[in-house]
N, C-alpha and C. Protein backbone atom coordinates (compact mmCIF):
# COMPACT_ATOMS: atom_id res chain seq x y z
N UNK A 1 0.83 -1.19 0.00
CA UNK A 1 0.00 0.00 0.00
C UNK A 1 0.87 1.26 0.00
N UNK A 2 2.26 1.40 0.59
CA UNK A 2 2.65 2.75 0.75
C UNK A 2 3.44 2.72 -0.71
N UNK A 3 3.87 1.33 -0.97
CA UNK A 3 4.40 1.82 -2.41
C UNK A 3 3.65 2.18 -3.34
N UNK A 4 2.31 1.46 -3.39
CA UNK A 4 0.88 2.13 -4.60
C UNK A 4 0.61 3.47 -4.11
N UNK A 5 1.15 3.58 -2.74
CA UNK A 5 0.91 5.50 -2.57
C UNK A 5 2.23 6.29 -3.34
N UNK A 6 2.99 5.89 -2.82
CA UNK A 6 3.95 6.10 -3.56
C UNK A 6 4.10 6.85 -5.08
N UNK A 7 3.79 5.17 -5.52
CA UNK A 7 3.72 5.80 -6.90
C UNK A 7 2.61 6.84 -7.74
N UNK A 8 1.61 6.41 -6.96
CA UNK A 8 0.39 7.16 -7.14
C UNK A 8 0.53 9.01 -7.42
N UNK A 9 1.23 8.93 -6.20
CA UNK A 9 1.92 10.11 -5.61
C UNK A 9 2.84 11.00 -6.81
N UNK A 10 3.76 9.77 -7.26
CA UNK A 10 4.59 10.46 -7.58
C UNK A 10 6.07 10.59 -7.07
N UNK A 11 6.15 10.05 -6.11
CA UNK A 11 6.79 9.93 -5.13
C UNK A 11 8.59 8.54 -5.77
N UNK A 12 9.81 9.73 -5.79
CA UNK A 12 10.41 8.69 -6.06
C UNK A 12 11.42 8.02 -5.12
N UNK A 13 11.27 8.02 -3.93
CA UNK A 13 12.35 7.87 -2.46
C UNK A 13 10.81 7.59 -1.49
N UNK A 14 10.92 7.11 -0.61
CA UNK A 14 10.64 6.74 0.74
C UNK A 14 11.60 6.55 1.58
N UNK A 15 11.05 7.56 2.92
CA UNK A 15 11.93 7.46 4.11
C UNK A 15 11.14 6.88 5.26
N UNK A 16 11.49 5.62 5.58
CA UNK A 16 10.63 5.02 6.53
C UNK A 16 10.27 5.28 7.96
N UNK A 17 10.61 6.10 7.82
CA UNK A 17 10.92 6.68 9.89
C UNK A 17 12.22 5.83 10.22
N UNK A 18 11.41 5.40 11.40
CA UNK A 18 12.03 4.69 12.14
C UNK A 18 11.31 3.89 13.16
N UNK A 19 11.70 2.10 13.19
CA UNK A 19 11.31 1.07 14.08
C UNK A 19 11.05 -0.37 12.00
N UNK A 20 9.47 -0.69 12.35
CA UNK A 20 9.70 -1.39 11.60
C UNK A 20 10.39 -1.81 10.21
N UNK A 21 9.10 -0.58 10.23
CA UNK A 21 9.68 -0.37 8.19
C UNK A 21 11.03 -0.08 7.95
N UNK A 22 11.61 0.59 9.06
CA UNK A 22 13.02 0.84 8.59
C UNK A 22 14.15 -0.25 8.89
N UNK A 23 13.39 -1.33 9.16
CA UNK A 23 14.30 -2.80 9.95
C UNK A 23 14.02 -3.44 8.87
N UNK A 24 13.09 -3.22 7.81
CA UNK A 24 12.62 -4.53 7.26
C UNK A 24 12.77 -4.79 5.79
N UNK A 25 14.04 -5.67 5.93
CA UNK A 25 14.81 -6.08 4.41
C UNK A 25 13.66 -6.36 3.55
N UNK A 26 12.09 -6.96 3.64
CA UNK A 26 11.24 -7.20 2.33
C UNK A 26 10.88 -5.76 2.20
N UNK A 27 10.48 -4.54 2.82
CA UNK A 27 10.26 -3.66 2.48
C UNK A 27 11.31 -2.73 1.33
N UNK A 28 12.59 -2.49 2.05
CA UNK A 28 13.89 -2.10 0.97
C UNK A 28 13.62 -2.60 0.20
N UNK A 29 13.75 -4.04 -0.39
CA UNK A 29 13.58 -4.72 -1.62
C UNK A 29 12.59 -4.38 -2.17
N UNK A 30 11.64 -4.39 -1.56
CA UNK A 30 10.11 -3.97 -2.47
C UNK A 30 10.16 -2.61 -3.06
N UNK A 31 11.01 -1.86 -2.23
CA UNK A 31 11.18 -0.26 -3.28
C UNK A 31 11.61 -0.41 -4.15
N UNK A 32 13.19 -1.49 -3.71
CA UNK A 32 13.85 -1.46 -4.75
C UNK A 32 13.87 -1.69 -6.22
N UNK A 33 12.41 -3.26 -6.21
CA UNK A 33 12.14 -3.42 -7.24
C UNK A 33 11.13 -2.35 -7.57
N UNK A 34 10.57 -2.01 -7.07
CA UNK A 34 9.50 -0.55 -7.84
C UNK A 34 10.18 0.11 -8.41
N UNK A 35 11.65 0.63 -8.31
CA UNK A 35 12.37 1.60 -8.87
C UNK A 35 12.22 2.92 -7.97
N UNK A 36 12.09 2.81 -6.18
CA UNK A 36 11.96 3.35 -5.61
C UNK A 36 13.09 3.51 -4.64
N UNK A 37 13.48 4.66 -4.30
CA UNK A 37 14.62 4.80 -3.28
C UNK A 37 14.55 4.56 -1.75
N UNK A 38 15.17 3.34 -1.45
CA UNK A 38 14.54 3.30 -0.08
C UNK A 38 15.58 4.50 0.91
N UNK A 39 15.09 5.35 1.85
CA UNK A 39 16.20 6.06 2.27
C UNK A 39 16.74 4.92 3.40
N UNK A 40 17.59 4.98 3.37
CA UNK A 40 18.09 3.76 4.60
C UNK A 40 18.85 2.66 4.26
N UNK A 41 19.07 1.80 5.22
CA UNK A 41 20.08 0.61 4.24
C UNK A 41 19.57 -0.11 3.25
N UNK A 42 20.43 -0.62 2.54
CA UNK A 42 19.92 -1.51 1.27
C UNK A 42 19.28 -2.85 2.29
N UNK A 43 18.59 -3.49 1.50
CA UNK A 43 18.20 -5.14 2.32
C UNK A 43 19.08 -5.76 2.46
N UNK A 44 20.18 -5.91 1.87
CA UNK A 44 21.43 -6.68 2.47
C UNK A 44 21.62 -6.25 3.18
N UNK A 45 22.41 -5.07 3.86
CA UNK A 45 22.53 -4.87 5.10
C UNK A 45 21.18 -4.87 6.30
N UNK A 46 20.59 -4.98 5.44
CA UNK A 46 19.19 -5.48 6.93
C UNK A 46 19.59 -6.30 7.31
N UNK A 47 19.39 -7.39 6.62
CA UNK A 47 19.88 -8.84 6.68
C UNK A 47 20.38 -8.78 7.43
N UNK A 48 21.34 -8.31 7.33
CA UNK A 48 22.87 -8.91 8.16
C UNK A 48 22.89 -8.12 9.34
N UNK A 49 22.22 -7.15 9.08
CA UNK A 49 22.66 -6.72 10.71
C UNK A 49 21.50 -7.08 11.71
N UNK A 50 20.19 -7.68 10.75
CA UNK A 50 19.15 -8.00 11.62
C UNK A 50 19.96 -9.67 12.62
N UNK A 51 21.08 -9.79 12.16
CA UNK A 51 21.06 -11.40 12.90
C UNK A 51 22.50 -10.88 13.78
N UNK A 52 22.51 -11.29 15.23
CA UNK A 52 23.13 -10.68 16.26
C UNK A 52 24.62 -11.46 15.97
N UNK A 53 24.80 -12.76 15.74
CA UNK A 53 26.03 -13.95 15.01
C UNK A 53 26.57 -13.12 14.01
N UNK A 54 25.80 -12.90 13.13
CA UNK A 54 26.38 -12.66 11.63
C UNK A 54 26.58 -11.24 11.63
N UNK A 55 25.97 -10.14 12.48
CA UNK A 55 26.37 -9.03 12.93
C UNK A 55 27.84 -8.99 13.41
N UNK A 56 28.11 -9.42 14.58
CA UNK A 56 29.42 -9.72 15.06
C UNK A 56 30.31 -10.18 14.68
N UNK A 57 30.30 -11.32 13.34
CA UNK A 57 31.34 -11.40 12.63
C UNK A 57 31.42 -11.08 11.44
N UNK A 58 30.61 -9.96 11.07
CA UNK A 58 30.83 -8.78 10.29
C UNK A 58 32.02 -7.91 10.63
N UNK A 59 31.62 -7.35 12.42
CA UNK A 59 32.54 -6.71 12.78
C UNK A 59 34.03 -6.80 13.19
N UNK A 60 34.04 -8.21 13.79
CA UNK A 60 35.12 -8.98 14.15
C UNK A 60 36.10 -8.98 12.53
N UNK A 61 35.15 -9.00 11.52
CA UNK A 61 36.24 -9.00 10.35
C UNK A 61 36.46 -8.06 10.25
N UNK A 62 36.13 -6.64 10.31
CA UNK A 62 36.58 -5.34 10.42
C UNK A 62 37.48 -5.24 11.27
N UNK A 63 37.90 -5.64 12.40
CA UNK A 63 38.24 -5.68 13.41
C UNK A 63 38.15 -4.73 14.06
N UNK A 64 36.96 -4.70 14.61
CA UNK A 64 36.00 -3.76 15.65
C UNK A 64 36.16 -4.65 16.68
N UNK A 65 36.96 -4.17 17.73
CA UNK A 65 36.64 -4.89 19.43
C UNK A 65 35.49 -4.93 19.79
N UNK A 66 34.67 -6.32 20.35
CA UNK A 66 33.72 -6.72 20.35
C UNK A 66 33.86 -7.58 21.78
N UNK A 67 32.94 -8.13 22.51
CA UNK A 67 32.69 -8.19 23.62
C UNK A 67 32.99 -9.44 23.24
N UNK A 68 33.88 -10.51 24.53
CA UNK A 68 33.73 -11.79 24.42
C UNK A 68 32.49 -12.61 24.35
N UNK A 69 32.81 -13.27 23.13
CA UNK A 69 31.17 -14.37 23.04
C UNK A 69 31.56 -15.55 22.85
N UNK A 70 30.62 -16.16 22.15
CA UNK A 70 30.43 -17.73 21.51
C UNK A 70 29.09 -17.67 20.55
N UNK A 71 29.49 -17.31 19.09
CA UNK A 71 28.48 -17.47 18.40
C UNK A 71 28.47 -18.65 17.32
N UNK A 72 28.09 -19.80 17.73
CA UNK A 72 28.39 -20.96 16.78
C UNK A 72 27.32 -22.03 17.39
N UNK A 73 27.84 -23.44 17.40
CA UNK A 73 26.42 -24.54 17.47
C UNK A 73 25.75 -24.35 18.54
N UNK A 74 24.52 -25.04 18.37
CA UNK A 74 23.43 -24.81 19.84
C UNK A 74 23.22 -25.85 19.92
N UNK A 75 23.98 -26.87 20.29
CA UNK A 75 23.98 -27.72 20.92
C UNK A 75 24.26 -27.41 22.75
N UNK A 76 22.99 -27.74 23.37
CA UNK A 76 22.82 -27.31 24.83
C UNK A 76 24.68 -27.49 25.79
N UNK A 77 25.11 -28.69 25.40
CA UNK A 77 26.30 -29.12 26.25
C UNK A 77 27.30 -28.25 25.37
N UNK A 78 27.54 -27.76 24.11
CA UNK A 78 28.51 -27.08 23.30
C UNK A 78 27.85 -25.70 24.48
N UNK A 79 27.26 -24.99 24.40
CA UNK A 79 26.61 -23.36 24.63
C UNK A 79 27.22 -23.27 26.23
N UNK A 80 27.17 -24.66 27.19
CA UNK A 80 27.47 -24.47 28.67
C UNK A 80 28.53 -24.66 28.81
N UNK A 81 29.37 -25.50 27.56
CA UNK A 81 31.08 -25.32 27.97
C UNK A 81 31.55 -23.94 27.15
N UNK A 82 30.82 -23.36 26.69
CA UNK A 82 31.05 -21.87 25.73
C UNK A 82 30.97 -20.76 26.91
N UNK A 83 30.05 -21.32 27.39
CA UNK A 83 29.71 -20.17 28.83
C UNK A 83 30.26 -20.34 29.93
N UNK A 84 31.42 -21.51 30.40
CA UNK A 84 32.72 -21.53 30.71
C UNK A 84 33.50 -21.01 30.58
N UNK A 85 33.99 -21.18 29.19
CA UNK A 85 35.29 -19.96 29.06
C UNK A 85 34.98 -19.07 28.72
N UNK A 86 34.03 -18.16 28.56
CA UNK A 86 34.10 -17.03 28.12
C UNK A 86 33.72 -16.54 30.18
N UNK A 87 32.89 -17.15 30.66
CA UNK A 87 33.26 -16.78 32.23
C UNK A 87 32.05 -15.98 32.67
N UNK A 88 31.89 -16.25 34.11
CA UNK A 88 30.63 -15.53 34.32
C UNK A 88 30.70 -14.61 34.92
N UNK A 89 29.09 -13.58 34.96
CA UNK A 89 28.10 -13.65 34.50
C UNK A 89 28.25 -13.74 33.25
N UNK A 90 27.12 -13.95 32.03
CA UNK A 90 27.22 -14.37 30.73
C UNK A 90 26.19 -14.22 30.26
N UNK A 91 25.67 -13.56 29.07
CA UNK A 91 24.53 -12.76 28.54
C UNK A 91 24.23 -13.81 27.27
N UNK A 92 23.15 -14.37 27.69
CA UNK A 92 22.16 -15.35 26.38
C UNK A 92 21.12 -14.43 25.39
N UNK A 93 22.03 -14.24 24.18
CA UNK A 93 20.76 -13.09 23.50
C UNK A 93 20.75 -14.21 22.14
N UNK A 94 18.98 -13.83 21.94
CA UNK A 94 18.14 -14.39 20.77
C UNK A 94 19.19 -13.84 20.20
N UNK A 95 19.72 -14.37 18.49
CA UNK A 95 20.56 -13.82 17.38
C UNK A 95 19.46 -13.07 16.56
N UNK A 96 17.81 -13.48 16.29
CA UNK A 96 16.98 -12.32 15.70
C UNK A 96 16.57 -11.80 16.21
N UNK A 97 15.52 -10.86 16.33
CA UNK A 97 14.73 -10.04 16.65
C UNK A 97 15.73 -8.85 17.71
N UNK A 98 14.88 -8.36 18.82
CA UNK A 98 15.04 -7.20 19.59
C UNK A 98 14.59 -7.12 20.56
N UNK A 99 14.64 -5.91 21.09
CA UNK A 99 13.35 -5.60 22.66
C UNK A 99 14.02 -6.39 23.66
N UNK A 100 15.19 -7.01 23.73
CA UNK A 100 15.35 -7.62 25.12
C UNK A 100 14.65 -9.03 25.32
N UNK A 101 14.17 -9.45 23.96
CA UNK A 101 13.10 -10.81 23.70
C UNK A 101 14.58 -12.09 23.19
N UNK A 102 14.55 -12.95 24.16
CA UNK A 102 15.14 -13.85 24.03
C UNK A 102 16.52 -13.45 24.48
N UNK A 103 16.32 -13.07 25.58
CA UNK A 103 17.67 -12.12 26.11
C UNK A 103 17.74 -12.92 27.49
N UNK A 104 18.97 -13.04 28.58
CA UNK A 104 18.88 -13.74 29.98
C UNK A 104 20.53 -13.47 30.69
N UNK A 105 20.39 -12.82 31.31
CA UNK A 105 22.17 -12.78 32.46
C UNK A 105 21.72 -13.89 32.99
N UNK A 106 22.62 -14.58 32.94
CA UNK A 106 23.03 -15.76 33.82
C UNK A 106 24.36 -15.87 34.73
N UNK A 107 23.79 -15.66 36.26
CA UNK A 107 24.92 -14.81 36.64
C UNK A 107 26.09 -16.31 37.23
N UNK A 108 25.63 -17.61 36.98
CA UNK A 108 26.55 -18.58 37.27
C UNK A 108 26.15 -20.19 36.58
N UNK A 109 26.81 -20.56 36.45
CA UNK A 109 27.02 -22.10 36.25
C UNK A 109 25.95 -22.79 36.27
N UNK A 110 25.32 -22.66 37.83
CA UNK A 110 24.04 -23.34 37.86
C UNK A 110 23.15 -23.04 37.29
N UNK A 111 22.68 -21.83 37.00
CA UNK A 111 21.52 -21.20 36.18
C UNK A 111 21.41 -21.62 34.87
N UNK A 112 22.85 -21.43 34.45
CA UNK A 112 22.38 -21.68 32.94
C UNK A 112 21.60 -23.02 32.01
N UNK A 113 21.48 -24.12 32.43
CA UNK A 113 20.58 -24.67 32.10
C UNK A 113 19.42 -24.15 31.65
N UNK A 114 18.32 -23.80 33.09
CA UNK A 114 17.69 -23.30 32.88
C UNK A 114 17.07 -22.09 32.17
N UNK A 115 18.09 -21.02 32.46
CA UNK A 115 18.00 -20.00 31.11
C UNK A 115 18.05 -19.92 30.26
N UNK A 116 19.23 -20.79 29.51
CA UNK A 116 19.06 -21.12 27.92
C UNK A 116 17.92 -21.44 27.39
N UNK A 117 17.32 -22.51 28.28
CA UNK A 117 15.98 -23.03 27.71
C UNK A 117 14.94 -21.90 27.73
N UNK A 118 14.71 -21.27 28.59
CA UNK A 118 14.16 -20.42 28.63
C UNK A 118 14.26 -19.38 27.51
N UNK A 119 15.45 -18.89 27.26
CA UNK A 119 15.96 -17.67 26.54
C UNK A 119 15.40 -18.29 24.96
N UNK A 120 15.82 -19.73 24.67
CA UNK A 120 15.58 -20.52 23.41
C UNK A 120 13.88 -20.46 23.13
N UNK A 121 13.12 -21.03 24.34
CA UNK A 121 12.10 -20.79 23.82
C UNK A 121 11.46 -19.73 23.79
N UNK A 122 11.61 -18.56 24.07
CA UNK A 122 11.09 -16.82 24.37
C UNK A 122 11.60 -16.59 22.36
N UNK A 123 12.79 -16.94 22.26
CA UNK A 123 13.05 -16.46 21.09
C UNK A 123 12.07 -17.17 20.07
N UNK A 124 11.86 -18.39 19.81
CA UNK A 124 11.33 -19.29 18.93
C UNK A 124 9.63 -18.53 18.86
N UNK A 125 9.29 -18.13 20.32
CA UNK A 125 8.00 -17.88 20.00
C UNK A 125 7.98 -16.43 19.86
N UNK A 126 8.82 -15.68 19.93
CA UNK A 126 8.99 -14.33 19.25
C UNK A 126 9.29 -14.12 18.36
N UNK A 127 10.52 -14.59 17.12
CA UNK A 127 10.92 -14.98 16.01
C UNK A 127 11.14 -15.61 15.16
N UNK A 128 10.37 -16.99 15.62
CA UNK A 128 10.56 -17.89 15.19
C UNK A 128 11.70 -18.42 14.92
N UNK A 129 12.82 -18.45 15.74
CA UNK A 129 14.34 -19.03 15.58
C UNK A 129 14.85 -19.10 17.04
N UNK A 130 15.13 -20.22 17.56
CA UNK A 130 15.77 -20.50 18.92
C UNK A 130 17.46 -20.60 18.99
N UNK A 131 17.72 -19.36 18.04
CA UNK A 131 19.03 -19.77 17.63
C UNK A 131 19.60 -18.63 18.42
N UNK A 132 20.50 -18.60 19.27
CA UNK A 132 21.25 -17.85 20.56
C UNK A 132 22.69 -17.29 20.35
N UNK A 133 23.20 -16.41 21.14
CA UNK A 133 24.79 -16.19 20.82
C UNK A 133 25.07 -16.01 22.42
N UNK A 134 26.61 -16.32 22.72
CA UNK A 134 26.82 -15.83 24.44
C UNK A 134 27.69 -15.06 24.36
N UNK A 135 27.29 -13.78 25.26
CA UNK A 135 28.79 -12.75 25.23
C UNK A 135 28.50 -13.00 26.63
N UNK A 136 29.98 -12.51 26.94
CA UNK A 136 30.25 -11.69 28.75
C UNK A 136 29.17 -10.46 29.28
N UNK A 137 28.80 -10.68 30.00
CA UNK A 137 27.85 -9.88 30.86
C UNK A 137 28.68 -8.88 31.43
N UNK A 138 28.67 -7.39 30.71
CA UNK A 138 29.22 -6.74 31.03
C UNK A 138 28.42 -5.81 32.21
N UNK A 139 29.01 -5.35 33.68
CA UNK A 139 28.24 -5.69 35.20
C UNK A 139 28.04 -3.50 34.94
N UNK A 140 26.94 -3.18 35.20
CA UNK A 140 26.48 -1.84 34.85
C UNK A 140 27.29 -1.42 33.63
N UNK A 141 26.66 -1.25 32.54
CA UNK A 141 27.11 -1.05 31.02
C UNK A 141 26.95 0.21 31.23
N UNK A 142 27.08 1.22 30.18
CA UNK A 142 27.06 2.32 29.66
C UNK A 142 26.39 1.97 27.96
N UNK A 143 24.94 2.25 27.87
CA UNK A 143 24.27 1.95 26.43
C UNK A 143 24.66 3.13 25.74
N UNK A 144 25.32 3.32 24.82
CA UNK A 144 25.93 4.99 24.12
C UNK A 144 25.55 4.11 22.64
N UNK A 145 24.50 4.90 21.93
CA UNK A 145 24.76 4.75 20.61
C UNK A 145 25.18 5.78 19.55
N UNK A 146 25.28 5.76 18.11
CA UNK A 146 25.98 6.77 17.62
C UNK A 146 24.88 6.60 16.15
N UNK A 147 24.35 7.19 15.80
CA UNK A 147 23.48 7.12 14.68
C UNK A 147 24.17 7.83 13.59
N UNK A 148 24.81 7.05 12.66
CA UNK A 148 25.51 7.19 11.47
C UNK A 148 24.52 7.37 9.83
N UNK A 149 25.31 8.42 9.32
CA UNK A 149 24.33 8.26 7.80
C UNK A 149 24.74 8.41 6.54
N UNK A 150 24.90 7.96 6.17
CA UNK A 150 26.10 7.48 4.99
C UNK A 150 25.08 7.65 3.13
N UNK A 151 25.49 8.16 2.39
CA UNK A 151 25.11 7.79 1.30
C UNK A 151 25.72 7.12 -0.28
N UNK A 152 25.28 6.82 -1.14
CA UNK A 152 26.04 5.89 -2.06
C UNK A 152 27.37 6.81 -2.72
N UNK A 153 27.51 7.86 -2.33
CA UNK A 153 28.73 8.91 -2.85
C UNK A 153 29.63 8.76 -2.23
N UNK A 154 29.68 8.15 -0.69
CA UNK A 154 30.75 8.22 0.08
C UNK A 154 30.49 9.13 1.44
N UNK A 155 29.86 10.14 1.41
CA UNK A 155 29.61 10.96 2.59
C UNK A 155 28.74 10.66 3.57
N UNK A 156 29.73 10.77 4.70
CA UNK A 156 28.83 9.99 5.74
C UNK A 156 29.16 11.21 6.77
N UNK A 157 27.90 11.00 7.91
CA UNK A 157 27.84 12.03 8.94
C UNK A 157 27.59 11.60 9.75
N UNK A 158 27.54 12.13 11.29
CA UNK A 158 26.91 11.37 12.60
C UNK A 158 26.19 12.30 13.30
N UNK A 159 25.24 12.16 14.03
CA UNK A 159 24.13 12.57 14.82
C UNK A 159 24.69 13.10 16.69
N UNK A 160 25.80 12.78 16.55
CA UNK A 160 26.34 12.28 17.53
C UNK A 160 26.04 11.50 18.44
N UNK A 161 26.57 11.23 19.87
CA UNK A 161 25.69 9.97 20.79
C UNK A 161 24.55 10.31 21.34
N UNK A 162 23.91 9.29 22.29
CA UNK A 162 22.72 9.01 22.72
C UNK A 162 23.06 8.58 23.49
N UNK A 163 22.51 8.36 25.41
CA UNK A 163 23.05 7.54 26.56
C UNK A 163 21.86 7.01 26.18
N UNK A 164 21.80 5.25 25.97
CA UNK A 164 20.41 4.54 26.39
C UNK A 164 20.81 3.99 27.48
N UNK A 165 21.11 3.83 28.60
CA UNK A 165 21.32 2.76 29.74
C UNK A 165 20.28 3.11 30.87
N UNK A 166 19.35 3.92 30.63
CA UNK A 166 17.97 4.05 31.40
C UNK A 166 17.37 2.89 30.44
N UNK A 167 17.33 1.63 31.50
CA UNK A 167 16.63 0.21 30.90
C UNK A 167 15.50 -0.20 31.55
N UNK A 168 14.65 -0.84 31.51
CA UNK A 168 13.63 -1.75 31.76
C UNK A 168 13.58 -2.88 30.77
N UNK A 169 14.07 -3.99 31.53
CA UNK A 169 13.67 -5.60 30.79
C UNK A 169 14.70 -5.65 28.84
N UNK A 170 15.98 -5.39 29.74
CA UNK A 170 16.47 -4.62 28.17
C UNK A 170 15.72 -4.03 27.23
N UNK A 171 15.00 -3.50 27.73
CA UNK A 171 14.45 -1.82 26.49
C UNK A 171 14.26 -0.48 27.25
N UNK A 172 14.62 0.11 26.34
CA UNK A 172 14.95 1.45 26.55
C UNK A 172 13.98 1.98 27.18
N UNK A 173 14.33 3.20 27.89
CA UNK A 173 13.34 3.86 28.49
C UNK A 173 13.56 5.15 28.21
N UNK A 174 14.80 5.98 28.64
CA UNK A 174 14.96 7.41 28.28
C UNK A 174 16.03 7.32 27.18
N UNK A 175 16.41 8.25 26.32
CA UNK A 175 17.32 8.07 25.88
C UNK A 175 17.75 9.90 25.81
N UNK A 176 18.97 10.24 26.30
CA UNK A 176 19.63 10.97 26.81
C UNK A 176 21.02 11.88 25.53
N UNK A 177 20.86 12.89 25.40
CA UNK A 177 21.99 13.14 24.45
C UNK A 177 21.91 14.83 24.37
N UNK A 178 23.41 14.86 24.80
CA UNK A 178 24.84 14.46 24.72
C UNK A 178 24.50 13.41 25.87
N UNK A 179 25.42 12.22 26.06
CA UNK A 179 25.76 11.53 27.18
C UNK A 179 26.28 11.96 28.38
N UNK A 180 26.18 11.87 29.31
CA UNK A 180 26.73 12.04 30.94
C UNK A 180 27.38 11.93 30.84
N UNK A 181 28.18 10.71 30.47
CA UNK A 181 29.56 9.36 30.28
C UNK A 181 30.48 10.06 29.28
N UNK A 182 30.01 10.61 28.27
CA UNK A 182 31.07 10.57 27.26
C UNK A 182 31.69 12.54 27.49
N UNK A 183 33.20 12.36 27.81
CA UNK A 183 33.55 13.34 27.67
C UNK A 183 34.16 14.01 25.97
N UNK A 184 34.27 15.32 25.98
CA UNK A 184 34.76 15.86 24.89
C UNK A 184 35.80 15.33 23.93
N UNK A 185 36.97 14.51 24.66
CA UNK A 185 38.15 13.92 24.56
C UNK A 185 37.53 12.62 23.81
N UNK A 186 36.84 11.85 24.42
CA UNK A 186 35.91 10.40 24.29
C UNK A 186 34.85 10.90 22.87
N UNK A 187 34.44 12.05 22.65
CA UNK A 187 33.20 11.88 21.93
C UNK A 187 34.42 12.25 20.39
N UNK A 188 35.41 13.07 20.58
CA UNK A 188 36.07 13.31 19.37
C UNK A 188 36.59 11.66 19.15
């Protein structure tokens, strides 16, 4: 419907806001084949950054320092000797979706049984994929994001940061900017 408005319109770009439409690789594509500009990432990069695994070793090949994990088989006894060495506490996040859905600190050894399962099935019935990654539970974070915007010429700009670490149930609650946390020195 917004592309038959679209065109209707006249209209040769769409800018999706922001939340779904702007997450959602069939939508990009669907401009794309209209011959419509999606403003925002192409669907490949949806893709890829929609999956939390294939996100991370995106970056890891950049070599962007990245939080200790274990993103590989889910096999229950592989995931609890993964969450061994990487050491506890230890953060079980769904690899799709968002919102803190299929998410679990597990602050020791004994727990994790139970949380995985837990975390596995929260995801499956939120995204349909019980497929998990483990990083280190990093103990009061600092949430700082940086909203980047880049176009196919090369020029890219930033918004500068955002403090999200006002949380409820991993999702956001306030989001704060300039940051508290980040000094002048830190934000250059």
């Amino acid at each position: 419907a917004i592309i038959a408005a679209a065109k209707l319109s006249g209209a040769d770009a769409i800018h999706p806001g922001y939340g779904f439409l702007a997450e959602n690789e069939n939508f990009a594509a669907a401009c794309a084949e209209a011959g419509i500009v999606f403003i925002g990432p192409s669907a490949e990069s949806i893709r890829a950054m929609g999956d939390k695994a294939g996100a991370k070793a995106i970056m890891q090949d950049a070599d962007v320092p990245c939080v200790p994990g274990f993103q590989g088989g889910q096999d229950d006894a592989v995931l609890a000797a993964e969450a061994g060495k990487i050491g506890y506490p230890v953060m079980i996040k769904a690899t799709a979706g968002g919102g803190g859905r299929g998410m679990r600190l597990v602050p020791d050894k004994t727990a994790f049984a139970d949380m995985l399962r837990s975390a596995k099935s929260e995801a499956q019935h939120a995204f349909g994929d019980p497929t998990v990654i483990l990083e280190r539970a990093i103990v009061e974070p600092r949430h700082i994001e940086i909203q980047v915007f880049g176009d196919r010429y090369g020029n890219a700009i930033h918004l500068g940061e955002r403090d999200c670490s006002v949380q409820r149930r991993h999702q956001k609650v306030i989001e704060e900017a300039p940051s508290p946390a980040v000094d002048a020195a830190l934000r250059e």
